[in-house]
C-alpha atoms as a PDB file:
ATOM      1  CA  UNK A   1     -38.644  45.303-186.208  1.00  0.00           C
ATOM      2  CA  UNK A   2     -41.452  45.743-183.754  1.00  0.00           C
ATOM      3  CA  UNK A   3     -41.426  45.346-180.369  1.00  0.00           C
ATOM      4  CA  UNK A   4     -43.568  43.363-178.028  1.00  0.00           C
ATOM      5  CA  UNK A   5     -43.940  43.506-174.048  1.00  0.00           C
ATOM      6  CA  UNK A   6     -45.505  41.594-171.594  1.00  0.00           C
ATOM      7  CA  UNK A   7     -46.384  43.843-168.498  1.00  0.00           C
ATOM      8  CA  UNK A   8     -47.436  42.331-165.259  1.00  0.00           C
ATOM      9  CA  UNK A   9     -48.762  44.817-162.271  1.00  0.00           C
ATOM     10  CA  UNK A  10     -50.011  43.962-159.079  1.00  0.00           C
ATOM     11  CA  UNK A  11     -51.241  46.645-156.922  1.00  0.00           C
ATOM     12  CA  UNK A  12     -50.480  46.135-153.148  1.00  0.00           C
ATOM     13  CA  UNK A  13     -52.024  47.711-149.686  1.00  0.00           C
ATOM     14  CA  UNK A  14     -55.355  47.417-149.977  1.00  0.00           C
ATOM     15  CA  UNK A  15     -55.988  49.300-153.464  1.00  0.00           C
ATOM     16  CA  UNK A  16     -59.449  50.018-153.230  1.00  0.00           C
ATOM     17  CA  UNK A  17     -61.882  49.270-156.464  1.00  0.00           C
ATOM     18  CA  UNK A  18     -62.421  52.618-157.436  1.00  0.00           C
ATOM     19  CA  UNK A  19     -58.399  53.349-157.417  1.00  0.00           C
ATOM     20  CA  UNK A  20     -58.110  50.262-159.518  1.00  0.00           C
ATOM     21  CA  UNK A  21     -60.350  51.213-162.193  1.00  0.00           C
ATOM     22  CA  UNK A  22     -58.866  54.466-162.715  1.00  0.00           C
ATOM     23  CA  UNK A  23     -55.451  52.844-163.113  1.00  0.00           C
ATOM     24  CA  UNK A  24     -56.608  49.937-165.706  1.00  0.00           C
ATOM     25  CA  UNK A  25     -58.450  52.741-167.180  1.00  0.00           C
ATOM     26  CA  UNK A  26     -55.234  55.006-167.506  1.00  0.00           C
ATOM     27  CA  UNK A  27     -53.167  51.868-168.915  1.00  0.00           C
ATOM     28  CA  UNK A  28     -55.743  51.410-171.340  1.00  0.00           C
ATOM     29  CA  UNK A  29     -56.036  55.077-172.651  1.00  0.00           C
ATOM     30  CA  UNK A  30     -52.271  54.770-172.530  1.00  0.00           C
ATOM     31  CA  UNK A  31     -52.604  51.900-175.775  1.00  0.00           C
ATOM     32  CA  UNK A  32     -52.091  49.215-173.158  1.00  0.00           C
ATOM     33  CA  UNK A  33     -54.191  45.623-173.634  1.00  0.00           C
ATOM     34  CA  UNK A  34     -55.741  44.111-170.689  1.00  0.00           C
ATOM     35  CA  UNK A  35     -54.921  40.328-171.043  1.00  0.00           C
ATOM     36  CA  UNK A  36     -58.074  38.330-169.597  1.00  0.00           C
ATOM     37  CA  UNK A  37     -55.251  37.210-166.988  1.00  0.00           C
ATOM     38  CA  UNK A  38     -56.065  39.944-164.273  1.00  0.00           C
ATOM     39  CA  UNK A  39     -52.847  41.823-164.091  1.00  0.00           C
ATOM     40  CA  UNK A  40     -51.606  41.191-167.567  1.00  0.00           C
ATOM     41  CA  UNK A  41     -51.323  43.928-170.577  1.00  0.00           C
ATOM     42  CA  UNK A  42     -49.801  43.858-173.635  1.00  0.00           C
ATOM     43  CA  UNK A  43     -48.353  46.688-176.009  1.00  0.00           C
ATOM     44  CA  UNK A  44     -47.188  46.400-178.983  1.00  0.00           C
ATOM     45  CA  UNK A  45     -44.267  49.513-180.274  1.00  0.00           C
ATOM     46  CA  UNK A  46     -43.459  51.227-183.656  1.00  0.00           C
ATOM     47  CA  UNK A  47     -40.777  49.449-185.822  1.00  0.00           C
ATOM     48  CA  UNK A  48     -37.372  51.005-184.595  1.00  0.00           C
ATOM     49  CA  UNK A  49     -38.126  51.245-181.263  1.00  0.00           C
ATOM     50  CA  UNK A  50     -35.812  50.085-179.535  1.00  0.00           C
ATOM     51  CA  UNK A  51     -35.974  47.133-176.037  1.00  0.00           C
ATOM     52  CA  UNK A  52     -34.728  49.621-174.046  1.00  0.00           C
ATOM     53  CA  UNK A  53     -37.162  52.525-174.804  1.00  0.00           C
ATOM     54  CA  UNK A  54     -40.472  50.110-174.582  1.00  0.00           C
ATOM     55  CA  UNK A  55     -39.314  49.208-170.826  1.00  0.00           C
ATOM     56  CA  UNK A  56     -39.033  52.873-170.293  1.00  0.00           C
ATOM     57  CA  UNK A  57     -42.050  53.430-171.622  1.00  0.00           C
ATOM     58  CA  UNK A  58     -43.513  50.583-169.803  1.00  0.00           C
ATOM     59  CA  UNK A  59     -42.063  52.148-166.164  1.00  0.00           C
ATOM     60  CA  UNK A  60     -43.336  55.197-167.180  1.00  0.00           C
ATOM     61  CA  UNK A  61     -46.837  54.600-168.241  1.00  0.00           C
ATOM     62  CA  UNK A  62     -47.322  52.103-165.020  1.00  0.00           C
ATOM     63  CA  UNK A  63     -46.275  55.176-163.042  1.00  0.00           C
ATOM     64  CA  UNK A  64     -48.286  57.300-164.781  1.00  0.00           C
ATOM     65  CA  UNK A  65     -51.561  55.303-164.480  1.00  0.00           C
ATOM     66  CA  UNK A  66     -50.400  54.449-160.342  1.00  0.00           C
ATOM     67  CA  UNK A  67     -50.282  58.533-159.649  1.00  0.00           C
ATOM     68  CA  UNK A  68     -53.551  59.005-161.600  1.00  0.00           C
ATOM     69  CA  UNK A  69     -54.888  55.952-159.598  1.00  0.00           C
ATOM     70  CA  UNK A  70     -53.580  57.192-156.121  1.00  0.00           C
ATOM     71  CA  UNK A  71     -51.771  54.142-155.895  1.00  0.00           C
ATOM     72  CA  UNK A  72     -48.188  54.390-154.322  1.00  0.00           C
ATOM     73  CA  UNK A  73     -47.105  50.792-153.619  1.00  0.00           C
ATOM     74  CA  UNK A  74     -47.130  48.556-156.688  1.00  0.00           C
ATOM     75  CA  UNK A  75     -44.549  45.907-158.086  1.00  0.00           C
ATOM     76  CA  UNK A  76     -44.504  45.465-162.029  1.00  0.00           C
ATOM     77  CA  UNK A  77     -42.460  43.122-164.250  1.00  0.00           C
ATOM     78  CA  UNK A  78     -41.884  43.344-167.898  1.00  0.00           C
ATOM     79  CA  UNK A  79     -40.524  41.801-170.598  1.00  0.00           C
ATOM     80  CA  UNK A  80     -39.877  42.846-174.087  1.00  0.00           C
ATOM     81  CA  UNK A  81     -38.806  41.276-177.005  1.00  0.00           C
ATOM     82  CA  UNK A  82     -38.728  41.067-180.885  1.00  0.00           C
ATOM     83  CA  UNK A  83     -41.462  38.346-180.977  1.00  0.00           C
ATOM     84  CA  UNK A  84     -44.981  38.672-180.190  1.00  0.00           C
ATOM     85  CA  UNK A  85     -46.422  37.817-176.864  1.00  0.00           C
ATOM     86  CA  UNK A  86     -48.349  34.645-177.155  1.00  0.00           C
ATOM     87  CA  UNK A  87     -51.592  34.065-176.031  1.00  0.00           C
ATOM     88  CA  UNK A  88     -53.608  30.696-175.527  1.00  0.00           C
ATOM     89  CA  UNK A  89     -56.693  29.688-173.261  1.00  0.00           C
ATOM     90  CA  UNK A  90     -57.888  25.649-172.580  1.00  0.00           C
ATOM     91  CA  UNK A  91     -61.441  26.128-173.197  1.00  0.00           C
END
């Protein structure tokens, strides 16, 4: 079965513009999807991967896309699951 997370980021201290692009941009090239919720991305994982491995994954990639950002203070939650991540807007 597939697995599904839900990533939430929020860069702290000021992250300038410019350092956020480059990290959304990283996330993104990294087969992350921006939610239209601002600090939301979703990513979806091979069949047999495993809960634990997409949180790895997930810590790793955020790190990945803070260093190529220059961003060094960030909190991040995620949570992964069997089910998809649902998604609804009130129009």
């Amino acid at each position: 079965m597939a697995v599904s997370v839900l990533l939430t980021v929020d860069l702290n201290r000021n992250v300038s513009e410019a350092s956020r692009k480059v990290f959304n941009e990283k996330l993104a090239e990294l087969k992350w999807n921006r939610l239209s919720l601002t600090t939301s991305w979703t990513a979806r994982f091979v069949e047999g991967a495993t809960i634990e491995a997409a949180l790895s994954t997930a810590k790793g990639d955020v790190a990945q896309a803070a260093a190529a950002a220059g961003v060094s203070n960030y909190e991040a939650a995620a949570q992964a699951g069997h089910q998809s991540v649902e998604i609804w807007r009130k129009p």
